[in-house]
PDB file of N, CA and C in Angstrom:
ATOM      1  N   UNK A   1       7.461 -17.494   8.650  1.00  0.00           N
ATOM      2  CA  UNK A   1       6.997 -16.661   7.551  1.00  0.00           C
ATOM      3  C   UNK A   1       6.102 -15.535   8.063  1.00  0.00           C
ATOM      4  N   UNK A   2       5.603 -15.613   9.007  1.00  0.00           N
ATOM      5  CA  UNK A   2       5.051 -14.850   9.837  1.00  0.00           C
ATOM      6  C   UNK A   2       5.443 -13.184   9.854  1.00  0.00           C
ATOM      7  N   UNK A   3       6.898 -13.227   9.960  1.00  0.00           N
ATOM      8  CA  UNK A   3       7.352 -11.843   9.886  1.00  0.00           C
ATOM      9  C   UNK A   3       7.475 -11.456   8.768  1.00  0.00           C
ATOM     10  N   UNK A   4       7.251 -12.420   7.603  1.00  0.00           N
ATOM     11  CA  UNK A   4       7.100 -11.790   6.250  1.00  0.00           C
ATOM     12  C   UNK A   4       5.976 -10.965   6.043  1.00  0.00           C
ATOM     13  N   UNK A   5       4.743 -11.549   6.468  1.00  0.00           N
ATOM     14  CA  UNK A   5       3.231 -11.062   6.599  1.00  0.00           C
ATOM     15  C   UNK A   5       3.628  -9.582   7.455  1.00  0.00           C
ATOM     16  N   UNK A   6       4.136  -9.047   8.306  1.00  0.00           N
ATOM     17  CA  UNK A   6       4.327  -8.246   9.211  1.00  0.00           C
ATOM     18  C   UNK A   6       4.936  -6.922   8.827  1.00  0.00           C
ATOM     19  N   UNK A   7       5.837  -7.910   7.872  1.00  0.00           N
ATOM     20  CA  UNK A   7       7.060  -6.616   7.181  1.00  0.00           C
ATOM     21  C   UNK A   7       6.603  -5.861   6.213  1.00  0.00           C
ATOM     22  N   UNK A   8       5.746  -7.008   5.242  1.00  0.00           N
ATOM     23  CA  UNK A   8       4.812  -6.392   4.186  1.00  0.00           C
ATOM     24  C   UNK A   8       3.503  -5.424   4.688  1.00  0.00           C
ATOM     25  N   UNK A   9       2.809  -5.377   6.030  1.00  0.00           N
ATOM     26  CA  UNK A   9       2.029  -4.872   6.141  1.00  0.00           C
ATOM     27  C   UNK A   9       2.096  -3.302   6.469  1.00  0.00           C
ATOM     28  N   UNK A  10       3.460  -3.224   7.535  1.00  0.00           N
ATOM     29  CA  UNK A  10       4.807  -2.058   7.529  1.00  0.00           C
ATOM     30  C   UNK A  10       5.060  -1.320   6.123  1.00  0.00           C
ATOM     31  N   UNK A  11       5.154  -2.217   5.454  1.00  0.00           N
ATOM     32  CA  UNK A  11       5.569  -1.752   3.945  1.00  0.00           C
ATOM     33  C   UNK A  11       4.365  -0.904   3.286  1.00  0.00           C
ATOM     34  N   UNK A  12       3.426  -1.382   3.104  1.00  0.00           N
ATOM     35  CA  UNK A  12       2.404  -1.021   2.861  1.00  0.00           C
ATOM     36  C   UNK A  12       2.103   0.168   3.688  1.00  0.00           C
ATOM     37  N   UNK A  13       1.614   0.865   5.019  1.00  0.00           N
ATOM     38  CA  UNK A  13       1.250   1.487   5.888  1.00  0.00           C
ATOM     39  C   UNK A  13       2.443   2.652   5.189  1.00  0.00           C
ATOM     40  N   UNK A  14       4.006   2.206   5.640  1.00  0.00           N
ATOM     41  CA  UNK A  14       4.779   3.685   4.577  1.00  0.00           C
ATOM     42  C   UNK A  14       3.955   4.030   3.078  1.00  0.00           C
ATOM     43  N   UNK A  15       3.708   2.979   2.332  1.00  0.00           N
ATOM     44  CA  UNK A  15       3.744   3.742   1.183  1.00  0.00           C
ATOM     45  C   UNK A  15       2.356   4.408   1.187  1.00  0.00           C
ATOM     46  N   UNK A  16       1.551   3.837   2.162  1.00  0.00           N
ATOM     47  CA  UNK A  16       0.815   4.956   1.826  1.00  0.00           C
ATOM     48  C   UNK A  16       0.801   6.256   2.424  1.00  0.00           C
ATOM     49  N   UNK A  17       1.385   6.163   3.687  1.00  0.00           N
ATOM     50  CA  UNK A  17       1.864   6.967   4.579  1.00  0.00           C
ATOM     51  C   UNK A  17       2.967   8.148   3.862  1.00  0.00           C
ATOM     52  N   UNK A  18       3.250   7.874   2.699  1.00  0.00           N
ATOM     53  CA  UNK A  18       4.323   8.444   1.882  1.00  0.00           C
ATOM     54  C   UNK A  18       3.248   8.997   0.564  1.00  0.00           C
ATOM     55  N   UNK A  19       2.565   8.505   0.325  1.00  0.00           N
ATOM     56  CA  UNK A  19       1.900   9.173  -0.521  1.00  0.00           C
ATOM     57  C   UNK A  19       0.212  10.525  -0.153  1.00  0.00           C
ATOM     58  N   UNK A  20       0.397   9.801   1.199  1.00  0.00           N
ATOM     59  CA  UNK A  20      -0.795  11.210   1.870  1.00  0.00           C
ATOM     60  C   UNK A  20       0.375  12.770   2.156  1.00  0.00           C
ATOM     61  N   UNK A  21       1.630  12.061   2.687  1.00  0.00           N
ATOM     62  CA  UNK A  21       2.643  12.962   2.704  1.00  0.00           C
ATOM     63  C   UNK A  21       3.179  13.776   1.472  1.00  0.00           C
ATOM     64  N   UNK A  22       3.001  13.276   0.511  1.00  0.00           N
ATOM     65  CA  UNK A  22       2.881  13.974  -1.220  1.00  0.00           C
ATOM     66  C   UNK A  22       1.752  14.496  -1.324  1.00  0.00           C
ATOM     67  N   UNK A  23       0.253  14.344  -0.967  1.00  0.00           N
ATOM     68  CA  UNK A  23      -0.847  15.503  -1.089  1.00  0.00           C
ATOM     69  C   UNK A  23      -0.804  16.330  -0.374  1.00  0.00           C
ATOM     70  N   UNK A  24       0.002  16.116   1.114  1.00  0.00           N
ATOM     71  CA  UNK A  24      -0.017  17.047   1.681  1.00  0.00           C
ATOM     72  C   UNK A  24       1.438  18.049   1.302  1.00  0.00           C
ATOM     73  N   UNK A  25       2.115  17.352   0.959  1.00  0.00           N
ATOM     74  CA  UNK A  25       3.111  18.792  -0.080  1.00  0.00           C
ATOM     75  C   UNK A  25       2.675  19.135  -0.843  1.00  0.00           C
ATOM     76  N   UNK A  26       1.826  18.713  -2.217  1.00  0.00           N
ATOM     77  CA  UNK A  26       1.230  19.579  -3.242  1.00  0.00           C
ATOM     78  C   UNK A  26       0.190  20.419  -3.133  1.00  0.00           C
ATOM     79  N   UNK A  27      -0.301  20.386  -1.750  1.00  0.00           N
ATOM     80  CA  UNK A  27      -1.564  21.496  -1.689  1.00  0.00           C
ATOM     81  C   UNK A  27      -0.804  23.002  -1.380  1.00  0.00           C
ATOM     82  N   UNK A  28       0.511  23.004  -0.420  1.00  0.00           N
ATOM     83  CA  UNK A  28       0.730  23.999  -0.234  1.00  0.00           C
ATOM     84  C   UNK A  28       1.623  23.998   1.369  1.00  0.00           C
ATOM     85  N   UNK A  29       1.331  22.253   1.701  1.00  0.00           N
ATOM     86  CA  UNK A  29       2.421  22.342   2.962  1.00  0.00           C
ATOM     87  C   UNK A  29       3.135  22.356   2.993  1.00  0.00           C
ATOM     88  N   UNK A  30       3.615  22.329   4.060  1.00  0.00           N
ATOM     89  CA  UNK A  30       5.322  22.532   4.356  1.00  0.00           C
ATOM     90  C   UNK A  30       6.213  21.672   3.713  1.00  0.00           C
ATOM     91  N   UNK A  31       7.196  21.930   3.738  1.00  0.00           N
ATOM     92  CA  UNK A  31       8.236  21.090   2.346  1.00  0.00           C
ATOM     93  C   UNK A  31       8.824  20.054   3.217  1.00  0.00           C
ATOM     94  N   UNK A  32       8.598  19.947   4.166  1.00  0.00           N
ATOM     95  CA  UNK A  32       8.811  19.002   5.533  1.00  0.00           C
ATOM     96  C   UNK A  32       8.449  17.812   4.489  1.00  0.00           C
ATOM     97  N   UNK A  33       6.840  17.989   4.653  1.00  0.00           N
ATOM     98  CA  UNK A  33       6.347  16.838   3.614  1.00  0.00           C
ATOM     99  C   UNK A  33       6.880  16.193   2.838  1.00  0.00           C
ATOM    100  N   UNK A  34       8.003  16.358   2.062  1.00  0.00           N
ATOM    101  CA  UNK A  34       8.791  15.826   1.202  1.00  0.00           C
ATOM    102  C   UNK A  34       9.235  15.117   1.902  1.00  0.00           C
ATOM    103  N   UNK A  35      10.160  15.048   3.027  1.00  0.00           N
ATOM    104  CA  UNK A  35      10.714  14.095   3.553  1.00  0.00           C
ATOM    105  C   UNK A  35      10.450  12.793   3.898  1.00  0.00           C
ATOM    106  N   UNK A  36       9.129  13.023   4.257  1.00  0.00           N
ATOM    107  CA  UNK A  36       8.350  12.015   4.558  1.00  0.00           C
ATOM    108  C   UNK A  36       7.702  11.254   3.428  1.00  0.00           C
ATOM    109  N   UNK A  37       7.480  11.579   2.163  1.00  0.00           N
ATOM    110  CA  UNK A  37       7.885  11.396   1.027  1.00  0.00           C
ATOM    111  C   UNK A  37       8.804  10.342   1.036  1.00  0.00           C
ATOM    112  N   UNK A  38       9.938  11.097   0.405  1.00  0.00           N
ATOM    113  CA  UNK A  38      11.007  10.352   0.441  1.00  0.00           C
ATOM    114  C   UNK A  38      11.405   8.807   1.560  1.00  0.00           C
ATOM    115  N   UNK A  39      11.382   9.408   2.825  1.00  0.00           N
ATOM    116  CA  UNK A  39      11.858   8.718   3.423  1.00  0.00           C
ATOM    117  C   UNK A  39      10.466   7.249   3.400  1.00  0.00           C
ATOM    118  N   UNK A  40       9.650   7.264   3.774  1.00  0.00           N
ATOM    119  CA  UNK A  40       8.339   6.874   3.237  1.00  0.00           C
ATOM    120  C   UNK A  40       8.352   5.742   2.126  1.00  0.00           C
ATOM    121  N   UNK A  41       8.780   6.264   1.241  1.00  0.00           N
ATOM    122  CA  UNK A  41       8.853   5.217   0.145  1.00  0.00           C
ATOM    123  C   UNK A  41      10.359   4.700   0.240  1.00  0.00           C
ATOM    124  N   UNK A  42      11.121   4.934   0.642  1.00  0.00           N
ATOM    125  CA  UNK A  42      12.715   4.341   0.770  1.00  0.00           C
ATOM    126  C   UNK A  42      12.514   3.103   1.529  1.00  0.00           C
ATOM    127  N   UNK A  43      11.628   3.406   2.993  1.00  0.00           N
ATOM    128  CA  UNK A  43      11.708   2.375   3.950  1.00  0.00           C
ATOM    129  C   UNK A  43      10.772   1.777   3.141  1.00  0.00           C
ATOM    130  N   UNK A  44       9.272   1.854   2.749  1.00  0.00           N
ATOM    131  CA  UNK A  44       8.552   0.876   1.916  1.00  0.00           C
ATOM    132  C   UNK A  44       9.396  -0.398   1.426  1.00  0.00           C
ATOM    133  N   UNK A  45      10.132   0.351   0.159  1.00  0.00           N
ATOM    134  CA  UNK A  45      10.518  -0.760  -0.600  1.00  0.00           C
ATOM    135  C   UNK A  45      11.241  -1.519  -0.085  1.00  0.00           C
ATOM    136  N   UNK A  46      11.806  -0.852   1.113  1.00  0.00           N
ATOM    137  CA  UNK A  46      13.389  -1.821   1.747  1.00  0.00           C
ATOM    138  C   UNK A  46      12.999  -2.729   2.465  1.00  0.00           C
ATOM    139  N   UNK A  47      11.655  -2.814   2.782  1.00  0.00           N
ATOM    140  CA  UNK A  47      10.639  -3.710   3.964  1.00  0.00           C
ATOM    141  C   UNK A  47      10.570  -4.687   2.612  1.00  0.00           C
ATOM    142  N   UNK A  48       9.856  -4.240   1.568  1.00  0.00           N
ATOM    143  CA  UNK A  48       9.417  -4.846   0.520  1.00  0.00           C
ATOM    144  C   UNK A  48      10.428  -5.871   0.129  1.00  0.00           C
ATOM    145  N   UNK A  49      11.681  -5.704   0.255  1.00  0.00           N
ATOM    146  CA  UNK A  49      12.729  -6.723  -0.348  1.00  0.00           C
ATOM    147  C   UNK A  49      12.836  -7.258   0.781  1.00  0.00           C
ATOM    148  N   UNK A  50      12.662  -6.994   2.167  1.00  0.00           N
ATOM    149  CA  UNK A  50      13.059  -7.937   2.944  1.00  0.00           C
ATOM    150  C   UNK A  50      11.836  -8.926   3.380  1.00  0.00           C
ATOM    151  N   UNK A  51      10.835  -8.296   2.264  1.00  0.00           N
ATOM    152  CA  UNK A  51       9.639  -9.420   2.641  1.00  0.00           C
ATOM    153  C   UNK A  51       9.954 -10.547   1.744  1.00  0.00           C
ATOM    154  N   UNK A  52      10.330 -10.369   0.833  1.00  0.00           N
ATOM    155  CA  UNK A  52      10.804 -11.137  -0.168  1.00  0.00           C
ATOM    156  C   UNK A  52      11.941 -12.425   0.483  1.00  0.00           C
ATOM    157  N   UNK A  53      12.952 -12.106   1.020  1.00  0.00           N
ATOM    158  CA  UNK A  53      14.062 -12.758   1.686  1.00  0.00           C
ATOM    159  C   UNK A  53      13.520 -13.552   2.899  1.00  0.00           C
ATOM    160  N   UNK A  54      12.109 -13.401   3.065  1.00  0.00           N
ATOM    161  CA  UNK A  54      11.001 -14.324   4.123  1.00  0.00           C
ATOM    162  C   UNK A  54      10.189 -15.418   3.530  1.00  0.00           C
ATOM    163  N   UNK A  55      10.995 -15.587   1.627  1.00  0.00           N
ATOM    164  CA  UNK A  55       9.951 -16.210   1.323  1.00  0.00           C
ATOM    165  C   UNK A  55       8.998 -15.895   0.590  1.00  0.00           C
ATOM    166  N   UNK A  56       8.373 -14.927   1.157  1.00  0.00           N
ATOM    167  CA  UNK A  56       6.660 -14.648   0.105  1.00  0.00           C
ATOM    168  C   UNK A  56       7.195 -14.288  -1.064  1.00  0.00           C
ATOM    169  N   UNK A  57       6.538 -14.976  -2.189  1.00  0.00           N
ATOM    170  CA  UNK A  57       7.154 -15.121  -4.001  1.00  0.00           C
ATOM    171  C   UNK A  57       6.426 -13.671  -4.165  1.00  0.00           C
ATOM    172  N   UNK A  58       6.904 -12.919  -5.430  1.00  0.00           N
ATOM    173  CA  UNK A  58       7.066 -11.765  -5.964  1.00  0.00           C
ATOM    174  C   UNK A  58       6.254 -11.461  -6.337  1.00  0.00           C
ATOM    175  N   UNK A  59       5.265 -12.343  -7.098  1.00  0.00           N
ATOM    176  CA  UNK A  59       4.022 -11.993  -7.659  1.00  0.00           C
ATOM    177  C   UNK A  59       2.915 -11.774  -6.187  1.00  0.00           C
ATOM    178  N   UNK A  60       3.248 -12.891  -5.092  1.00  0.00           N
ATOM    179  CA  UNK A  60       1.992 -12.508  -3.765  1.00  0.00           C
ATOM    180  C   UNK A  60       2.321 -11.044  -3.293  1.00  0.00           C
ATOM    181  N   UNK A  61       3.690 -10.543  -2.887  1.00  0.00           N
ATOM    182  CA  UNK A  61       4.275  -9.356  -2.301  1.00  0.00           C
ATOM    183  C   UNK A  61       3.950  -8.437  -2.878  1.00  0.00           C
ATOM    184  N   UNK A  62       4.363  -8.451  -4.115  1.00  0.00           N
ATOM    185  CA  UNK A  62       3.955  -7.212  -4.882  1.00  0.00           C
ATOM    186  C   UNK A  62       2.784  -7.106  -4.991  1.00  0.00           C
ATOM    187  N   UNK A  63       2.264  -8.255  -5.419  1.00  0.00           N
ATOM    188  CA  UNK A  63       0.376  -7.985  -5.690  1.00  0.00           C
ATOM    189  C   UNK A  63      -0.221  -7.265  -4.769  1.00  0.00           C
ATOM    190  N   UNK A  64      -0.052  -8.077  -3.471  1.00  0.00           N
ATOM    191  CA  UNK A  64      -0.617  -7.371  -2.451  1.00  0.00           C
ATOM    192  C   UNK A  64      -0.091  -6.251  -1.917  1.00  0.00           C
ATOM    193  N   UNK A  65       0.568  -5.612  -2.058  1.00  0.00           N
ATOM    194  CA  UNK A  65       1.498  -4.323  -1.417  1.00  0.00           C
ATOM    195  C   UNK A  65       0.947  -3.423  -2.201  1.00  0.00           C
ATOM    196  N   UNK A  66       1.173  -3.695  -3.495  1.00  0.00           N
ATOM    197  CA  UNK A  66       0.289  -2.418  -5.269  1.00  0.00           C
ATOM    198  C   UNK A  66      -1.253  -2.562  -4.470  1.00  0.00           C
ATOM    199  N   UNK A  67      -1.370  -3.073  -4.660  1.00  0.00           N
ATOM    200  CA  UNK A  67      -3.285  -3.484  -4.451  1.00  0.00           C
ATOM    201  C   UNK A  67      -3.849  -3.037  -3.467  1.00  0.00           C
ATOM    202  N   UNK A  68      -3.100  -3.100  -2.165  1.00  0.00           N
ATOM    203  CA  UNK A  68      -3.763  -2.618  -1.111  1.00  0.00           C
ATOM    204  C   UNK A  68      -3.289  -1.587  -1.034  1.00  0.00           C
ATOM    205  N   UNK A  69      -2.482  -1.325  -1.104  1.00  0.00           N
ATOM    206  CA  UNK A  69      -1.753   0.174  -1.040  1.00  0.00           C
ATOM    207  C   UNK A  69      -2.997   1.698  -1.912  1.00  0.00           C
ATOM    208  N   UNK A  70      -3.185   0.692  -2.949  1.00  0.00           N
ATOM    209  CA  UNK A  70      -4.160   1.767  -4.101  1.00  0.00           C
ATOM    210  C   UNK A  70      -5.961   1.950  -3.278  1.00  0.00           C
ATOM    211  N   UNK A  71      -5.905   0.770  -2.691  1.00  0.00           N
ATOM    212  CA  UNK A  71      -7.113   0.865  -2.098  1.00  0.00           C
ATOM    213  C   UNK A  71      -6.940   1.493  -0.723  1.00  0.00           C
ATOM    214  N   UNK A  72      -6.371   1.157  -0.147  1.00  0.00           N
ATOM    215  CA  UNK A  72      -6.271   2.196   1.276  1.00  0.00           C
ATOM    216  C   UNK A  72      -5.648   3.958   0.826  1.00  0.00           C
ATOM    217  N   UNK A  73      -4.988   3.927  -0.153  1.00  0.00           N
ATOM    218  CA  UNK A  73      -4.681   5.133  -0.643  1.00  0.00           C
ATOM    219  C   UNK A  73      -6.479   6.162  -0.806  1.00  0.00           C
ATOM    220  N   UNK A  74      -6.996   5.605  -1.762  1.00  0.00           N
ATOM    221  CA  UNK A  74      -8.009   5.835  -1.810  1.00  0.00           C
ATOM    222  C   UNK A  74      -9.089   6.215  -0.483  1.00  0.00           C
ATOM    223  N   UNK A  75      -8.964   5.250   0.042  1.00  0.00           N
ATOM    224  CA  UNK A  75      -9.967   5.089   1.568  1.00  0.00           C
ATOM    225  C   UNK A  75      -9.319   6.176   2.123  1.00  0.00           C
ATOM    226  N   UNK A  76      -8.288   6.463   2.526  1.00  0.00           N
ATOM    227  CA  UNK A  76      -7.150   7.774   2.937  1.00  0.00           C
ATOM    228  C   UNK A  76      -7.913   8.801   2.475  1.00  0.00           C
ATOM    229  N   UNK A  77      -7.390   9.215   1.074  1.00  0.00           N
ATOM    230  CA  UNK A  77      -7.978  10.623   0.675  1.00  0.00           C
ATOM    231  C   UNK A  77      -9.445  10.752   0.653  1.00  0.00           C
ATOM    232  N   UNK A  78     -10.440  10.115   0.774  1.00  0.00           N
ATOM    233  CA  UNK A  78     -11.471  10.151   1.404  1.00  0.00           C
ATOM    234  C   UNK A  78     -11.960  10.808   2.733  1.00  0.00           C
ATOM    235  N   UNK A  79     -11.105  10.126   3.523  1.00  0.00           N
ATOM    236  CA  UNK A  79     -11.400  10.323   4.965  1.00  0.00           C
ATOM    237  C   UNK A  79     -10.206  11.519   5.475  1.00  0.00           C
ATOM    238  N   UNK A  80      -9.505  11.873   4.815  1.00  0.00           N
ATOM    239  CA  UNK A  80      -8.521  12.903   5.263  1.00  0.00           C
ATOM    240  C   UNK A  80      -8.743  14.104   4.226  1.00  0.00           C
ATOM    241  N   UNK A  81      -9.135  13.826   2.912  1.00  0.00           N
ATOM    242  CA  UNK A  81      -9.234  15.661   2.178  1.00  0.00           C
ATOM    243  C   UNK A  81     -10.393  15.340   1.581  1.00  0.00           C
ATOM    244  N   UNK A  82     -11.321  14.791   1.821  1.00  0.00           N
ATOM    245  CA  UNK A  82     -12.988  14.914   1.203  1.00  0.00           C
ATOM    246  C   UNK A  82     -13.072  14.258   0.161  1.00  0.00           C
ATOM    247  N   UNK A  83     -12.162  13.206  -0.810  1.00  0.00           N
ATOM    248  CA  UNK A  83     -12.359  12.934  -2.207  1.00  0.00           C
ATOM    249  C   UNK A  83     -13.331  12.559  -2.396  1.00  0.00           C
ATOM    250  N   UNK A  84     -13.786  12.195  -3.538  1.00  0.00           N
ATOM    251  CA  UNK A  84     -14.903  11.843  -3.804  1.00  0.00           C
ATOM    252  C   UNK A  84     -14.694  10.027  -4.032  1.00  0.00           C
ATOM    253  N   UNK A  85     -15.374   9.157  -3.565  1.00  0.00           N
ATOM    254  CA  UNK A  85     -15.553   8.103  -3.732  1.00  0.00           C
ATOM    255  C   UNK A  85     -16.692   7.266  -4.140  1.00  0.00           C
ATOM    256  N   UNK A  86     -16.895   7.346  -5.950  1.00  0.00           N
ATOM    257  CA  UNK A  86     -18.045   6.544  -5.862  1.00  0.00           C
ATOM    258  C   UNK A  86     -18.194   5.146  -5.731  1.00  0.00           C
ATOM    259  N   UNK A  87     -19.353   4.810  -6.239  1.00  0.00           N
ATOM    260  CA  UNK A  87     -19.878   3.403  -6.186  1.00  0.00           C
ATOM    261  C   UNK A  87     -19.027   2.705  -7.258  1.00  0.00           C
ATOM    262  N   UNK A  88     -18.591   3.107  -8.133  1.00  0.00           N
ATOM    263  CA  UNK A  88     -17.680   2.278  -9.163  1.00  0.00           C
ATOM    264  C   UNK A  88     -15.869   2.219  -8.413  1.00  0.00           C
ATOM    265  N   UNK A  89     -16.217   3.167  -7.807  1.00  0.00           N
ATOM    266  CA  UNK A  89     -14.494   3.204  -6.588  1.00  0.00           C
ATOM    267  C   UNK A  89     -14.972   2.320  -5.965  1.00  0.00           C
ATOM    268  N   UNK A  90     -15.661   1.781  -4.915  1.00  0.00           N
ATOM    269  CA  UNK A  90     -16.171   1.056  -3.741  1.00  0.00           C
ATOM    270  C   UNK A  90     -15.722  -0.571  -4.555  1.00  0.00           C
ATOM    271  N   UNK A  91     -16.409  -0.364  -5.671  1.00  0.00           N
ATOM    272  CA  UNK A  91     -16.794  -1.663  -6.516  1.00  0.00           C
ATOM    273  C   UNK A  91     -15.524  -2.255  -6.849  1.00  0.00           C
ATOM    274  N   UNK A  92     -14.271  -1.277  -6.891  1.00  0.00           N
ATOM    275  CA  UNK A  92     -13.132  -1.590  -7.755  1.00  0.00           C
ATOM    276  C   UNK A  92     -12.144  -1.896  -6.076  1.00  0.00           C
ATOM    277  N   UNK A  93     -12.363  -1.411  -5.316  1.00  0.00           N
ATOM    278  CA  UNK A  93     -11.935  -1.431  -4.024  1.00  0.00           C
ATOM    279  C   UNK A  93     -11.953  -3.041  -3.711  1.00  0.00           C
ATOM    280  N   UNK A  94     -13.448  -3.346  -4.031  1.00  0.00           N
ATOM    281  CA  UNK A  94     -13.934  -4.765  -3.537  1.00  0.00           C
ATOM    282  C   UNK A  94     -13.156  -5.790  -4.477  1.00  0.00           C
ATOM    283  N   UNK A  95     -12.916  -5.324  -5.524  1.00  0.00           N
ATOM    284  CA  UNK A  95     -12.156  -6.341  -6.470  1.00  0.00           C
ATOM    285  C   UNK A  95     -11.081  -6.610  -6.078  1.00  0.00           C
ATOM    286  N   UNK A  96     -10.432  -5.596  -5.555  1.00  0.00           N
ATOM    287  CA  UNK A  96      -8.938  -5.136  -4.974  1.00  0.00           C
ATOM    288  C   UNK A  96      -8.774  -6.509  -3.934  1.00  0.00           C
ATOM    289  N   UNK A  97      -9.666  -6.478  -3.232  1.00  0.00           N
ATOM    290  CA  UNK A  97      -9.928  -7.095  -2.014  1.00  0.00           C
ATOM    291  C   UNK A  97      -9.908  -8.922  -2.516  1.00  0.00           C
ATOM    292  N   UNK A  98     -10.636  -8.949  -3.413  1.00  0.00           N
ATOM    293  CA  UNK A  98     -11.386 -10.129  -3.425  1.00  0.00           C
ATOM    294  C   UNK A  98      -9.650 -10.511  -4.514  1.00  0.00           C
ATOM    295  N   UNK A  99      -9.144 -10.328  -5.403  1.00  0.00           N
ATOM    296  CA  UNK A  99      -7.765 -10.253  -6.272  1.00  0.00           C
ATOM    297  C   UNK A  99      -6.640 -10.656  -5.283  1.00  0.00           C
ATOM    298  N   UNK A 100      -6.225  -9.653  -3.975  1.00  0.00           N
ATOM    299  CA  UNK A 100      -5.424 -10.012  -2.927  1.00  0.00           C
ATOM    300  C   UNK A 100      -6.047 -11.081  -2.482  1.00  0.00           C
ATOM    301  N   UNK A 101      -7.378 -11.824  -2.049  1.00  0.00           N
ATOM    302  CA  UNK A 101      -7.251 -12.622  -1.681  1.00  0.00           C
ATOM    303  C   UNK A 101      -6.924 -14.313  -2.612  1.00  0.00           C
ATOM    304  N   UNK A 102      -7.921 -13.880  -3.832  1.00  0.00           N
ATOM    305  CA  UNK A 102      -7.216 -15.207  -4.975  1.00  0.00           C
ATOM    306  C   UNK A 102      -5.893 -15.453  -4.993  1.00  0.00           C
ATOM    307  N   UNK A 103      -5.044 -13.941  -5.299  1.00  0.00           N
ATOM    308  CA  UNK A 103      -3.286 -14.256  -4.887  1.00  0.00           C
ATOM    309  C   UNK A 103      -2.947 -15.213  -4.036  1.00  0.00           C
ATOM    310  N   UNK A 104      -3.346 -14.955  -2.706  1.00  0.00           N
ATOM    311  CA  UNK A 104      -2.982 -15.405  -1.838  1.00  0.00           C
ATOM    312  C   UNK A 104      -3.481 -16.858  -1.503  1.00  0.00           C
ATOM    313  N   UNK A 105      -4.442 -17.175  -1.761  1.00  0.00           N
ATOM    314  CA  UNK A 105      -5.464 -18.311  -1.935  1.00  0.00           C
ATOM    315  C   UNK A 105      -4.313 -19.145  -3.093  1.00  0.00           C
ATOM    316  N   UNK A 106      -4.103 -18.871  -4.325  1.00  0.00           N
ATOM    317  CA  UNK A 106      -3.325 -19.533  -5.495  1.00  0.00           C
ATOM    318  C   UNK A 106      -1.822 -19.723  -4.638  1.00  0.00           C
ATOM    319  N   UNK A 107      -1.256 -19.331  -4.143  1.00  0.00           N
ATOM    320  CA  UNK A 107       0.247 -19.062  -3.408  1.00  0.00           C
ATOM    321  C   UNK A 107       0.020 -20.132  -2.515  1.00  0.00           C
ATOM    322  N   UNK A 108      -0.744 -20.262  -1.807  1.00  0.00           N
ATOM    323  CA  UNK A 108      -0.817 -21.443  -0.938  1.00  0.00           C
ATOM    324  C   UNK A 108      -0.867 -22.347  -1.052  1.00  0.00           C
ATOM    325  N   UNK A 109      -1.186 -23.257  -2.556  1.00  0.00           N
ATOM    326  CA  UNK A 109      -1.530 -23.983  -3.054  1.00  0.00           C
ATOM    327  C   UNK A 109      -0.298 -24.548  -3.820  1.00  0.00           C
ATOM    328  N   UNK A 110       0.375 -23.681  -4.275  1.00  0.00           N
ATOM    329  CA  UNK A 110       1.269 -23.834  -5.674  1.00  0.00           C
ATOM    330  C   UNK A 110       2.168 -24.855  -5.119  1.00  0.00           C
TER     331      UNK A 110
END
């Protein structure tokens, strides 16, 4: 199951990797950006189903893939175009955190 954990983390890294590639087309870059876009979220999801076919149930995969994805998205545009991140972001970040881990904590158990 191991490579399930692996595939999903791949998965994750595109989509967000696919969505810094969408700010960086809407500011004014190169239309390149799109591709990476596209291609970005294609491989995401296709990791995403094959994390699935490893086993990890739908509600852990997805949870954690949405969840971290929104929080490293965040941490991203921070540290790459200046966003603003407050203390109620940080706070909701930590929930993010502490949510992926109950998932995963409940999944082990079931």
């Amino acid at each position: 199951m191991i490579i399930g954990w692996i595939l999903l983390a791949v998965a994750i890294a595109l989509e967000v990797a696919a969505t810094i590639s969408l700010r960086m087309a809407s500011v004014g870059g190169s239309k390149w950006w799109y591709a990476g876009v596209a291609g970005g979220y294609f491989v995401s999801f296709s990791l995403l189903s094959l994390t699935l076919r490893t086993g990890i149930p739908l509600g852990v995969a997805y949870g954690i893939w949405a969840a971290t994805g929104v929080a490293l998205t965040a941490l991203a545009g921070r540290a790459l175009f200046k966003e603003k991140l407050t203390r109620k972001m940080l706070l909701g970040i930590g929930l993010i955190l502490v949510g992926v881990l109950l998932i995963e904590l409940g999944s082990s158990h079931a």
